[in-house]
N, C-alpha and C. Protein backbone atom coordinates (compact mmCIF):
# COMPACT_ATOMS: atom_id res chain seq x y z
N UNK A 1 0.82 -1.17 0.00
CA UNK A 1 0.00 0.00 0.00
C UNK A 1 0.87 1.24 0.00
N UNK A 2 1.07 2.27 -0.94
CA UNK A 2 1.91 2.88 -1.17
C UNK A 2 1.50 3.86 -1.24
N UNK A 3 -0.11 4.32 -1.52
CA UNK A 3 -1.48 5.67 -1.29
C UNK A 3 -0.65 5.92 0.48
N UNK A 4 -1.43 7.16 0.00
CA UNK A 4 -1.28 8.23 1.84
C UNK A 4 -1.76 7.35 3.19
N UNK A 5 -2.50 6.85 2.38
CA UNK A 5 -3.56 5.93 4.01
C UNK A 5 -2.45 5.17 4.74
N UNK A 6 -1.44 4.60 3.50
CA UNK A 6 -0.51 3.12 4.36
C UNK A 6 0.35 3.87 4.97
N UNK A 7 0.73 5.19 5.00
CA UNK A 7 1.97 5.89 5.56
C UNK A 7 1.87 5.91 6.87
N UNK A 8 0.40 5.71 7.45
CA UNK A 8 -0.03 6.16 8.75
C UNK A 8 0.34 4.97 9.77
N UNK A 9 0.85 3.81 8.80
CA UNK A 9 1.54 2.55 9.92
C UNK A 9 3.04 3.19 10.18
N UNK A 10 3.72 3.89 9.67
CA UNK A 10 4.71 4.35 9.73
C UNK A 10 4.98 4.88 11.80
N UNK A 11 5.69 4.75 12.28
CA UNK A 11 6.06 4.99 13.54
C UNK A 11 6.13 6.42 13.22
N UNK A 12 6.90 6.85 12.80
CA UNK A 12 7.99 8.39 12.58
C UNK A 12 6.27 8.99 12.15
N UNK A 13 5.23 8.77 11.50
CA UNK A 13 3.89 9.36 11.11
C UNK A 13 2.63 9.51 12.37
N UNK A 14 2.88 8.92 13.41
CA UNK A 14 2.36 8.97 15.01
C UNK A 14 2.20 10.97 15.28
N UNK A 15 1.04 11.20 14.92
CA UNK A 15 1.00 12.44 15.83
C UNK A 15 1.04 12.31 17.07
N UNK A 16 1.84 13.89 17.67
CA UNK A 16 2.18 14.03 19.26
C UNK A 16 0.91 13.35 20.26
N UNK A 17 -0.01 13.55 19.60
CA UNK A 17 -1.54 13.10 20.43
C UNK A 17 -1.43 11.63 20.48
N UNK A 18 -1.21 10.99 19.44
CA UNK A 18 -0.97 9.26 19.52
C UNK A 18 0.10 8.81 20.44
N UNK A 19 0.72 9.64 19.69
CA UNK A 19 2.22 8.85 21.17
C UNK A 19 1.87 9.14 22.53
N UNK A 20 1.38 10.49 23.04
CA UNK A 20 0.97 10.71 24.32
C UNK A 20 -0.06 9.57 24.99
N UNK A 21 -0.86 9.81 24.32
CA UNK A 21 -2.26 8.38 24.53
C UNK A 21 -2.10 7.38 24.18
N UNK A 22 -0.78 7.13 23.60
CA UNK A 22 -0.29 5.68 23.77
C UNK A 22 0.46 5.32 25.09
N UNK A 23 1.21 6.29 24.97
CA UNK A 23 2.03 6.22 25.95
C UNK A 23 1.41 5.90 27.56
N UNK A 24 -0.15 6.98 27.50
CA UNK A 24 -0.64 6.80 28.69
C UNK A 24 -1.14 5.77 28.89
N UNK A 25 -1.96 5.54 27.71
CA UNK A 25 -2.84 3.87 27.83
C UNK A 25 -2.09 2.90 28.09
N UNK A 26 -0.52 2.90 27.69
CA UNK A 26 0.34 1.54 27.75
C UNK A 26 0.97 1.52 29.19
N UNK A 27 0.87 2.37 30.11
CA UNK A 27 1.07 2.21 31.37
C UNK A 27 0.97 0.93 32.31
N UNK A 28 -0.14 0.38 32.17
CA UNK A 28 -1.00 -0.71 32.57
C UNK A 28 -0.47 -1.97 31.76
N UNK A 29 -0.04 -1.97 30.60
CA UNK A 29 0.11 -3.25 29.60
C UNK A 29 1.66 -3.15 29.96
N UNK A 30 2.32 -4.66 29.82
CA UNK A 30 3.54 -5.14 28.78
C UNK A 30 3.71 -4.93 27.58
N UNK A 31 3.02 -4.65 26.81
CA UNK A 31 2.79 -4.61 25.54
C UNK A 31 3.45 -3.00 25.39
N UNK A 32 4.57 -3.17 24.17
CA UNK A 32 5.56 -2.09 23.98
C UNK A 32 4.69 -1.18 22.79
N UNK A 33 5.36 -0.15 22.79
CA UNK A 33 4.32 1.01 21.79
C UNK A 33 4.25 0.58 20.62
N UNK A 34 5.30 -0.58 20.17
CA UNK A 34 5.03 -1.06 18.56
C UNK A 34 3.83 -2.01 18.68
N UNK A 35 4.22 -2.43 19.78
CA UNK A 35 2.95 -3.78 19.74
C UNK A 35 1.44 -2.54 19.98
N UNK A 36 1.37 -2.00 20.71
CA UNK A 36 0.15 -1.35 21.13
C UNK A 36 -0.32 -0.18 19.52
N UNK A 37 0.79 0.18 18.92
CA UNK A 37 0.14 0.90 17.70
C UNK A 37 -0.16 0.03 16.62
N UNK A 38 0.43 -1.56 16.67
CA UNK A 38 0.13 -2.07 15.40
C UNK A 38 -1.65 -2.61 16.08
N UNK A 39 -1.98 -3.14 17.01
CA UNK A 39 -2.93 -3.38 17.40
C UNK A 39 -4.37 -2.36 17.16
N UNK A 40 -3.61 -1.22 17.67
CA UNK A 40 -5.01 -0.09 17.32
C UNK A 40 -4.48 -0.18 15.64
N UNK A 41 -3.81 0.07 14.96
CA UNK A 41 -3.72 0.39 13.49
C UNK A 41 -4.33 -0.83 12.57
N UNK A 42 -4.25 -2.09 13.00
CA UNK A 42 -4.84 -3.07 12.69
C UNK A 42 -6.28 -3.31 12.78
N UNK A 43 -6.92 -2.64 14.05
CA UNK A 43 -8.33 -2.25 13.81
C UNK A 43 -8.77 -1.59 13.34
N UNK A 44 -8.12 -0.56 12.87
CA UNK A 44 -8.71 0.46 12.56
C UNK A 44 -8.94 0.35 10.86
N UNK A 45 -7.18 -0.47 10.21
CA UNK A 45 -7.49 -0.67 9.20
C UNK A 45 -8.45 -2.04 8.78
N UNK A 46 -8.71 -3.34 9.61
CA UNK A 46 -9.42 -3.70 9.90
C UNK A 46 -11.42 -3.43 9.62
N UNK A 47 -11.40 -2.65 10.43
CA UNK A 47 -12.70 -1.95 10.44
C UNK A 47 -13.20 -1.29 9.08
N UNK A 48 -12.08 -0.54 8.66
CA UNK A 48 -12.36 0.01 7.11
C UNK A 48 -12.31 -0.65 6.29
N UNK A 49 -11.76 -1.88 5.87
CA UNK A 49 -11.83 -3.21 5.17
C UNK A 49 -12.86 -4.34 4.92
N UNK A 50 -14.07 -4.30 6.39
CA UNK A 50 -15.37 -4.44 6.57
C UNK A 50 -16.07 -3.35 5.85
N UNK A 51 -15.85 -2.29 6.41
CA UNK A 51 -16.73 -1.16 5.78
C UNK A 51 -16.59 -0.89 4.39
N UNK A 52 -15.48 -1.35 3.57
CA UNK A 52 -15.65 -1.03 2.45
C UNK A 52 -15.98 -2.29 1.28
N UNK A 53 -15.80 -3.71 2.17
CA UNK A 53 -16.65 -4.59 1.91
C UNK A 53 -17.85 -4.68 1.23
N UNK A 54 -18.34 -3.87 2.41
CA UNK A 54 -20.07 -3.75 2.93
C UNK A 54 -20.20 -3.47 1.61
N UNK A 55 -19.14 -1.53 1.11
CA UNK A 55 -20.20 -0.50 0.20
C UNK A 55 -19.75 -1.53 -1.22
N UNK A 56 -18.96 -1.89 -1.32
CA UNK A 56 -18.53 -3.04 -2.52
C UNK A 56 -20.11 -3.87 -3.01
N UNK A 57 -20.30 -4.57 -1.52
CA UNK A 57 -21.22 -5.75 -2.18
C UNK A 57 -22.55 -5.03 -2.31
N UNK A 58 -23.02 -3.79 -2.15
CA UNK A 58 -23.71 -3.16 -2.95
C UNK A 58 -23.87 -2.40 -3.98
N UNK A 59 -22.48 -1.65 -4.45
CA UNK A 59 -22.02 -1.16 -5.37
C UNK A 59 -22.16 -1.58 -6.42
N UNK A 60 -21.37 -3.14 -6.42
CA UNK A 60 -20.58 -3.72 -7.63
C UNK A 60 -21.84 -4.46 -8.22
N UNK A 61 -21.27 -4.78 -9.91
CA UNK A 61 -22.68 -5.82 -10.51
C UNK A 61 -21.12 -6.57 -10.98
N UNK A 62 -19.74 -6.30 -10.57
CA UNK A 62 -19.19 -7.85 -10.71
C UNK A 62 -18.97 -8.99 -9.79
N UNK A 63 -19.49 -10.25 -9.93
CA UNK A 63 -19.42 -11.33 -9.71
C UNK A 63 -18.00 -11.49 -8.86
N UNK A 64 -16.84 -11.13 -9.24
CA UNK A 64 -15.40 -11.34 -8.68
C UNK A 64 -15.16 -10.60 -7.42
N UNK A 65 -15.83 -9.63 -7.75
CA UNK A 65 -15.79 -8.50 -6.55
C UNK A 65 -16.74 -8.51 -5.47
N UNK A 66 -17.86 -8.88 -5.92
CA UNK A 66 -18.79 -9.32 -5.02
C UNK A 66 -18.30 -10.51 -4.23
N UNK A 67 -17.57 -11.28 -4.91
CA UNK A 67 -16.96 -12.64 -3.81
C UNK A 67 -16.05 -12.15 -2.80
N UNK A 68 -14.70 -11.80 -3.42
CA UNK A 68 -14.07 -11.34 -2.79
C UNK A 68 -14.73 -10.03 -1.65
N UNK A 69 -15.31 -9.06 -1.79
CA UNK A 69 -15.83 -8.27 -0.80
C UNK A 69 -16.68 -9.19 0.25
N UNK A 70 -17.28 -9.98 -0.15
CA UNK A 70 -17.66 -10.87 0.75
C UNK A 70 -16.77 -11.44 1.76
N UNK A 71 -15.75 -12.15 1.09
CA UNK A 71 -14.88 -12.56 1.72
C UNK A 71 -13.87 -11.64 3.12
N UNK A 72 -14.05 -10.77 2.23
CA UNK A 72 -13.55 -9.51 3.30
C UNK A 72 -14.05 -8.81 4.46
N UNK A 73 -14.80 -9.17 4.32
CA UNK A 73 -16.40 -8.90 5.66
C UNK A 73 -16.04 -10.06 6.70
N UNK A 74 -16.44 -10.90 6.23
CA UNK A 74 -16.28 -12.16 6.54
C UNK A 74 -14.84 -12.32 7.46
N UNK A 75 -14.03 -12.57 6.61
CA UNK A 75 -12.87 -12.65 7.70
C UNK A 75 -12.23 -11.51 8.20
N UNK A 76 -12.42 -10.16 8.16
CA UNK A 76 -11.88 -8.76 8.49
C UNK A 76 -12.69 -8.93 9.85
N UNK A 77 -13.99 -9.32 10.17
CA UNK A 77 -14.77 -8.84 10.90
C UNK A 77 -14.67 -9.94 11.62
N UNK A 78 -14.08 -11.24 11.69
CA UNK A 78 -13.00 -12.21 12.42
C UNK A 78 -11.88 -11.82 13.23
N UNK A 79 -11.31 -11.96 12.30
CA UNK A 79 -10.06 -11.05 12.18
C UNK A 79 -10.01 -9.36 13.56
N UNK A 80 -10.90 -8.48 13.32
CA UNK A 80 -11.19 -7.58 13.92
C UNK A 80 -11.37 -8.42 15.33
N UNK A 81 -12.50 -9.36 15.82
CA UNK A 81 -13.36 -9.81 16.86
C UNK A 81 -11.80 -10.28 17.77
N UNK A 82 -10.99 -10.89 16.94
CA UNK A 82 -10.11 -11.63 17.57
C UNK A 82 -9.27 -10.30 18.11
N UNK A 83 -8.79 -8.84 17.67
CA UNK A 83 -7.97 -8.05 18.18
C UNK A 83 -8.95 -7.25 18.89
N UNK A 84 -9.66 -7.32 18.82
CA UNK A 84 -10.61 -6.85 20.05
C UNK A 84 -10.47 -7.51 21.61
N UNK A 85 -10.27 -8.95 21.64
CA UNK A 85 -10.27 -10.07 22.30
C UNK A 85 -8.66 -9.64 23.20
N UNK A 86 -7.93 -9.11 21.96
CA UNK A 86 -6.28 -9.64 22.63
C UNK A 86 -6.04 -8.07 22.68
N UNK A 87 -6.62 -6.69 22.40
CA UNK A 87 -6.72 -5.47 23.12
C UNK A 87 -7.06 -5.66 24.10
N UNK A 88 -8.11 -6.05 24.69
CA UNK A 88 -8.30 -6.12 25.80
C UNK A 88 -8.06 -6.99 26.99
N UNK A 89 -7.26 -8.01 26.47
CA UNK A 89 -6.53 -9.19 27.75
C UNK A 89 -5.58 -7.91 27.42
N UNK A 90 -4.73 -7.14 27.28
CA UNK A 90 -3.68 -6.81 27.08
C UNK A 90 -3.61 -5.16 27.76
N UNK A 91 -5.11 -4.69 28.09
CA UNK A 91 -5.31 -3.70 28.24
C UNK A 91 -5.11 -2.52 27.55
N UNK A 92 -5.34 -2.37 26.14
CA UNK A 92 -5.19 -1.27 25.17
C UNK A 92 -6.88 -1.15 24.86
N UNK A 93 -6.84 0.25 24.49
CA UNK A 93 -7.92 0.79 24.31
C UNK A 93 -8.46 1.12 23.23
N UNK A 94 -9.01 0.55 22.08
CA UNK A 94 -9.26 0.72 20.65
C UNK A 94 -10.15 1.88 20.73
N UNK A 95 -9.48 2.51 19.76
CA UNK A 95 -10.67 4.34 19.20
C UNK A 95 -11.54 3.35 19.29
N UNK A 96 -12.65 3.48 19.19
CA UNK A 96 -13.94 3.17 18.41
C UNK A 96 -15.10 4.33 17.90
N UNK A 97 -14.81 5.51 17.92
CA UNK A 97 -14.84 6.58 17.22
C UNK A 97 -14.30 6.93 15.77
N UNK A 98 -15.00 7.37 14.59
CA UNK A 98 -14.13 7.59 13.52
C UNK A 98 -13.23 8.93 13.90
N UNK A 99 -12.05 9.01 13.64
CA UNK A 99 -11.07 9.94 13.68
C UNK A 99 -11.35 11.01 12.92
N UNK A 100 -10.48 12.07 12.70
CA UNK A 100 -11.03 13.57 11.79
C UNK A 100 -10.42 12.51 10.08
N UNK A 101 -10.67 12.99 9.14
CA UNK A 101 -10.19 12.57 8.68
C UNK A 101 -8.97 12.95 7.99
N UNK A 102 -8.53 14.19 8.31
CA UNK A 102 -7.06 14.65 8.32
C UNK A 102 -6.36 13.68 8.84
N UNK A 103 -6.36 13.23 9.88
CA UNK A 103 -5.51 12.10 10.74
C UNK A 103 -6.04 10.65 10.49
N UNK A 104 -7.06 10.07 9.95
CA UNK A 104 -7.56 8.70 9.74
C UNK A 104 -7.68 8.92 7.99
N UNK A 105 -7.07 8.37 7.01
CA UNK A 105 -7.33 8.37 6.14
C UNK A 105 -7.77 7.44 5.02
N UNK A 106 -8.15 6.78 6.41
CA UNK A 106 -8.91 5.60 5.34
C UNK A 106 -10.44 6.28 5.51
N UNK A 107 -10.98 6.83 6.02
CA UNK A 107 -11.97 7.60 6.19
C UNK A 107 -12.12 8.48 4.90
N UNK A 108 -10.80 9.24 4.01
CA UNK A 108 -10.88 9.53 3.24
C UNK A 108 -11.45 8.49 1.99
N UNK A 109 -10.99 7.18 2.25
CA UNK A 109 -11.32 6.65 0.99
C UNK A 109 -12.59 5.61 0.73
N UNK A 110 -13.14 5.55 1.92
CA UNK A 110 -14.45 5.46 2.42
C UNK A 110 -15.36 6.46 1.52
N UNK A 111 -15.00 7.95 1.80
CA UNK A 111 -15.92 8.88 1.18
C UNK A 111 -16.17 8.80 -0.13
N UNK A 112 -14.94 8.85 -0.78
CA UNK A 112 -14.39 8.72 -2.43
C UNK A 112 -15.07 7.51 -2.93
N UNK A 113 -14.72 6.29 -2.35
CA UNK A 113 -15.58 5.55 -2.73
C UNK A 113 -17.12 5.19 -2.93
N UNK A 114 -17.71 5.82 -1.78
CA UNK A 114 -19.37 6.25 -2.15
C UNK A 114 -19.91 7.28 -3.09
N UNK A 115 -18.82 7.81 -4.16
CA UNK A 115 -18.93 8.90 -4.87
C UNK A 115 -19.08 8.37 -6.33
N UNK A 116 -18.44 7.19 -6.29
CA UNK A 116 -18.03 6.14 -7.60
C UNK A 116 -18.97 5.10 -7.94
N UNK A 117 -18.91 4.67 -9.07
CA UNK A 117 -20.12 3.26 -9.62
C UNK A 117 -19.65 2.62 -10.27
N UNK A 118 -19.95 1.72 -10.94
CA UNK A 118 -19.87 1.24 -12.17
C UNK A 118 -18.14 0.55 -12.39
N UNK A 119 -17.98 0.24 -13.48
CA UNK A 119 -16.44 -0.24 -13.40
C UNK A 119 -15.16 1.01 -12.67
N UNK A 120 -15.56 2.29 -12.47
CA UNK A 120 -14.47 3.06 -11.83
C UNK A 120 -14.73 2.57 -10.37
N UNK A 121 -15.73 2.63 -9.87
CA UNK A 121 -16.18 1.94 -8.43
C UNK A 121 -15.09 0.56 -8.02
N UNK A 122 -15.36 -0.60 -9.27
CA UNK A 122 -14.68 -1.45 -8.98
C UNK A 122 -12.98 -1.46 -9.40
N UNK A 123 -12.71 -0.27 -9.85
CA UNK A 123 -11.26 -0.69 -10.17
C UNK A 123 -10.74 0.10 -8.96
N UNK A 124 -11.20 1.26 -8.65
CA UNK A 124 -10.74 2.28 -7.25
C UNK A 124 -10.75 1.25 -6.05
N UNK A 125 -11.95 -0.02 -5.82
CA UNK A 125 -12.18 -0.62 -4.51
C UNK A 125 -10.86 -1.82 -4.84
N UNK A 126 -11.09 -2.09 -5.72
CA UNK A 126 -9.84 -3.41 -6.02
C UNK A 126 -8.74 -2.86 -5.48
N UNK A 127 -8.08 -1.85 -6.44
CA UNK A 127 -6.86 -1.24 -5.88
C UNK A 127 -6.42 -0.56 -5.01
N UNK A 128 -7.82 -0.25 -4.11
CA UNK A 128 -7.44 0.23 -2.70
C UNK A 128 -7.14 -0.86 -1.99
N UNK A 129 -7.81 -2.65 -1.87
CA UNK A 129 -7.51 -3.47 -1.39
C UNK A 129 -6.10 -3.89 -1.79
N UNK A 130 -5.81 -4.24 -3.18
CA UNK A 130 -4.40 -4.73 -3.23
C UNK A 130 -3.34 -3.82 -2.08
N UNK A 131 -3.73 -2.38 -2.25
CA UNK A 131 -2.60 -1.44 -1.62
C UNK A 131 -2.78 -2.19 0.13
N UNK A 132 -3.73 -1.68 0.52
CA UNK A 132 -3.87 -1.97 1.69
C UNK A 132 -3.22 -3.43 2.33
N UNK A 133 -3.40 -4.24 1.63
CA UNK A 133 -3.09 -5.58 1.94
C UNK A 133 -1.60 -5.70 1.94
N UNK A 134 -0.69 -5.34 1.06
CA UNK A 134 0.70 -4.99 0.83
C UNK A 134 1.23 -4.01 2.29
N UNK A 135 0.34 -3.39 2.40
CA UNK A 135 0.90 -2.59 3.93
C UNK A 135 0.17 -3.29 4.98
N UNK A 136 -0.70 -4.17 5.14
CA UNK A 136 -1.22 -4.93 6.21
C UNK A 136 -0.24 -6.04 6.21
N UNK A 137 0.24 -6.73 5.00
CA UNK A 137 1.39 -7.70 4.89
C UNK A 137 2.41 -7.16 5.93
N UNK A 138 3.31 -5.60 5.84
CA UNK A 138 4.15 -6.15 5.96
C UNK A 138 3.99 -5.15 7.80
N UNK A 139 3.14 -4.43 8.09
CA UNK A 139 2.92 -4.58 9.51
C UNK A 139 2.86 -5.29 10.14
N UNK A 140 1.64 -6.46 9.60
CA UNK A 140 1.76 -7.86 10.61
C UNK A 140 3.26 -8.64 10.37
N UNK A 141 3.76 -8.67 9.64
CA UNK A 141 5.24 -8.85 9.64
C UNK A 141 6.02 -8.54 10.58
N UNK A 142 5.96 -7.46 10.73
CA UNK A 142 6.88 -6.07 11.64
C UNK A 142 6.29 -6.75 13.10
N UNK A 143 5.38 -7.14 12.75
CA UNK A 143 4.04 -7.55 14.47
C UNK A 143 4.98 -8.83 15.32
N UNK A 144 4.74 -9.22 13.96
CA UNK A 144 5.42 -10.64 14.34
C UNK A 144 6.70 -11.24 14.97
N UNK A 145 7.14 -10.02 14.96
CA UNK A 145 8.82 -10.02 15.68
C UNK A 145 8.70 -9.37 16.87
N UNK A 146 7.17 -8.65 17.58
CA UNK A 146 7.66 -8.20 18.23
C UNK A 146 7.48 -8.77 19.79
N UNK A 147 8.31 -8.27 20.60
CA UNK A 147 8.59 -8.89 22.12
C UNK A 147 7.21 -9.36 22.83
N UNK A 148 5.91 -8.96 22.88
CA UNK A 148 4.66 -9.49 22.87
C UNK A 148 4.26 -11.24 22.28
N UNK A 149 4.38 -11.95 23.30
CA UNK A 149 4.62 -13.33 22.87
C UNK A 149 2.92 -13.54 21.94
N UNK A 150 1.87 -12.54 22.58
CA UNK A 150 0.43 -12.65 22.14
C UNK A 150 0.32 -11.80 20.89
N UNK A 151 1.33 -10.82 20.66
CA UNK A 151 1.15 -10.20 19.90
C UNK A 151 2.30 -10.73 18.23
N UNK A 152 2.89 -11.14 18.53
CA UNK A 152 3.45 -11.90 17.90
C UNK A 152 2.89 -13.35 17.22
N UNK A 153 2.28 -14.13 18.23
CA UNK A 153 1.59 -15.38 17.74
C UNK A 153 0.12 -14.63 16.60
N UNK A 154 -0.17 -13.50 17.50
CA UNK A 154 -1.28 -13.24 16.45
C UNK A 154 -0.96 -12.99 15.38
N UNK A 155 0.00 -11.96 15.28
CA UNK A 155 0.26 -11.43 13.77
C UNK A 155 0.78 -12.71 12.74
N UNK A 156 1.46 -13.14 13.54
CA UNK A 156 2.51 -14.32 12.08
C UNK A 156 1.14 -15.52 12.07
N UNK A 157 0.07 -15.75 13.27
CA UNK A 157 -1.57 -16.52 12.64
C UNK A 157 -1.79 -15.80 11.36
N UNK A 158 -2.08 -14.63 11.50
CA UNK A 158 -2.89 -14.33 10.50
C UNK A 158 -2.26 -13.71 8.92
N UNK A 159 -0.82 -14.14 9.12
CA UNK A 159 -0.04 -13.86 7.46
C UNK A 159 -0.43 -14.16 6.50
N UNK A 160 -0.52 -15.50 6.77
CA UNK A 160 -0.72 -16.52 5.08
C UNK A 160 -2.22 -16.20 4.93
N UNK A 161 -3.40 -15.64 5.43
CA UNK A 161 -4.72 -15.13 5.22
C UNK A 161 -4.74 -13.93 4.68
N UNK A 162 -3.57 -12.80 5.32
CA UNK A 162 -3.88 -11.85 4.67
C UNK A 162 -3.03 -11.91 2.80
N UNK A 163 -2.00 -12.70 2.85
CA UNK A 163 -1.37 -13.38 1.58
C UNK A 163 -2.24 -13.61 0.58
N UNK A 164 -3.14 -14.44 1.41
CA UNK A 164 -4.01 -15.00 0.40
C UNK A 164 -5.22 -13.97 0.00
N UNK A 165 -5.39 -13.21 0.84
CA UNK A 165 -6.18 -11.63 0.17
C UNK A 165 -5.41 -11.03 -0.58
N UNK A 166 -4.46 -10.69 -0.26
CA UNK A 166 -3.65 -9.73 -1.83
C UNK A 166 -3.74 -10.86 -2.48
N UNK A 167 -3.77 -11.93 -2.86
CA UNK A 167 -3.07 -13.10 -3.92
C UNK A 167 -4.53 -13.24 -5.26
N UNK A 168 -5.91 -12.91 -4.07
CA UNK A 168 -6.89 -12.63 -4.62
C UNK A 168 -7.55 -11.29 -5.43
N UNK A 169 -6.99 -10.26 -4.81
CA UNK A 169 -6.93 -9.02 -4.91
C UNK A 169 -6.17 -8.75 -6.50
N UNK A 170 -4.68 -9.12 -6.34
CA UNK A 170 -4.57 -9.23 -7.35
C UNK A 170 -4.83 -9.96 -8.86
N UNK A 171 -5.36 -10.54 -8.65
CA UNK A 171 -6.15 -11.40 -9.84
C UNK A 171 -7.05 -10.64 -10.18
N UNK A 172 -7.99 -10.39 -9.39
CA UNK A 172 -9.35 -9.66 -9.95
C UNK A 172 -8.68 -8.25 -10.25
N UNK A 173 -7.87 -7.59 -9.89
CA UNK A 173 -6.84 -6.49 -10.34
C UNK A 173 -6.75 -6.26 -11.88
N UNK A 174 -5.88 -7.85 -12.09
CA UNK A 174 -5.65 -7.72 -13.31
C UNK A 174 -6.74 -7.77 -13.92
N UNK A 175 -7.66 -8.89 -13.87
CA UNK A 175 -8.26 -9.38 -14.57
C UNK A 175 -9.65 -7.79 -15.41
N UNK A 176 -9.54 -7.21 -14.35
CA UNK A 176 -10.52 -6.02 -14.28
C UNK A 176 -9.54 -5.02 -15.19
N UNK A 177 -8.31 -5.23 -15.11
CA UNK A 177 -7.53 -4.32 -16.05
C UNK A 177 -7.33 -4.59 -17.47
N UNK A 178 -7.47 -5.80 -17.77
CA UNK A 178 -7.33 -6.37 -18.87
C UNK A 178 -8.89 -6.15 -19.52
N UNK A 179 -10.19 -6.21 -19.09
CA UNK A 179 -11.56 -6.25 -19.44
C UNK A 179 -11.52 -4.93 -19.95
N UNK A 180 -10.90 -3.75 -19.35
CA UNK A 180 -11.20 -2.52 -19.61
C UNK A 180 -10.29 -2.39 -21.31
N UNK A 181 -9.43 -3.37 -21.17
CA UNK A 181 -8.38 -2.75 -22.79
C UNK A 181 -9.27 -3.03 -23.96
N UNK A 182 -10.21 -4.32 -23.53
CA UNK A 182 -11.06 -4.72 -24.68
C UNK A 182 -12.26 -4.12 -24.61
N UNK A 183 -12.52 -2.80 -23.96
CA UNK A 183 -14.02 -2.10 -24.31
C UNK A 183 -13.80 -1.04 -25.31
């Protein structure tokens, strides 16, 4: 994910307000500020991955996309239930508020996307997933090493799932890129 939204896993991209309220919330936990920001950043991108699911499987009249968005509901909103589960043995505090969207910018592409139809709808939602998934790859990566024995087992669980979403992502990618050369 290489759009503005994936920059926001970036450590060095933490506004002063995040680190402070990380900092405070992590008082109480073992869980170190990498482990505690990939956790909230994982829900959050998480949550928008359901939500843009959702506007997909009403949007779209393709068949590929409609599966896959399905699919993404489906296990995002798994996926989500379970870091909900291990935020809170762990004592971190998930926003559950949408953010401004200056500072949450998947919120931006939430909007953009309810603006769109038709095959631009589905090539904007495809390629927001491939991106996203490429920066969810390599956070839970980053997760996976870290000193959090819970936070670690979770992230490197759920690799080869999110793998297999970009692996899907990209297919219908192409495949949606190639349909458009022959109209």
């Amino acid at each position: 994910m290489t759009i503005a939204y994936c920059s926001c896993n970036n450590e060095k991209n933490k506004t002063n307000t995040e680190l402070n309220n990380s900092d405070v919330l992590n008082k109480e936990t073992d869980v170190d500020d990498d482990g505690s920001f990939f956790i909230k950043n994982a829900a959050r991108n998480g949550i928008t991955e359901v939500e843009l699911g959702k506007l997909a499987q009403q949007q779209t009249q393709n068949d590929k996309i409609k599966a896959f968005s399905k699919m993404m509901v489906t296990d995002h909103t798994q996926i989500n239930n379970e870091l909900k589960k291990l935020a809170s043995q762990k004592k971190i505090l998930l926003f559950t508020m949408p953010r401004p969207p200056a500072i949450n910018h998947n919120e931006q592409y939430v909007g953009e996307m309810k603006k769109l139809s038709g095959a631009e709808f589905d090539h904007y939602y495809i390629k927001v997933m491939v991106e996203m998934h490429q920066q969810d790859i390599e956070a839970f990566k980053r997760a996976s090493r870290n000193r959090d024995p819970d936070v670690n087992k979770f992230a490197s669980k759920k690799l080869s799932l999110l793998k297999a979403h970009l692996d899907s992502a990209k297919v219908i990618y192409a495949s949606i890129n190639k349909e458009n050369l022959y109209r």
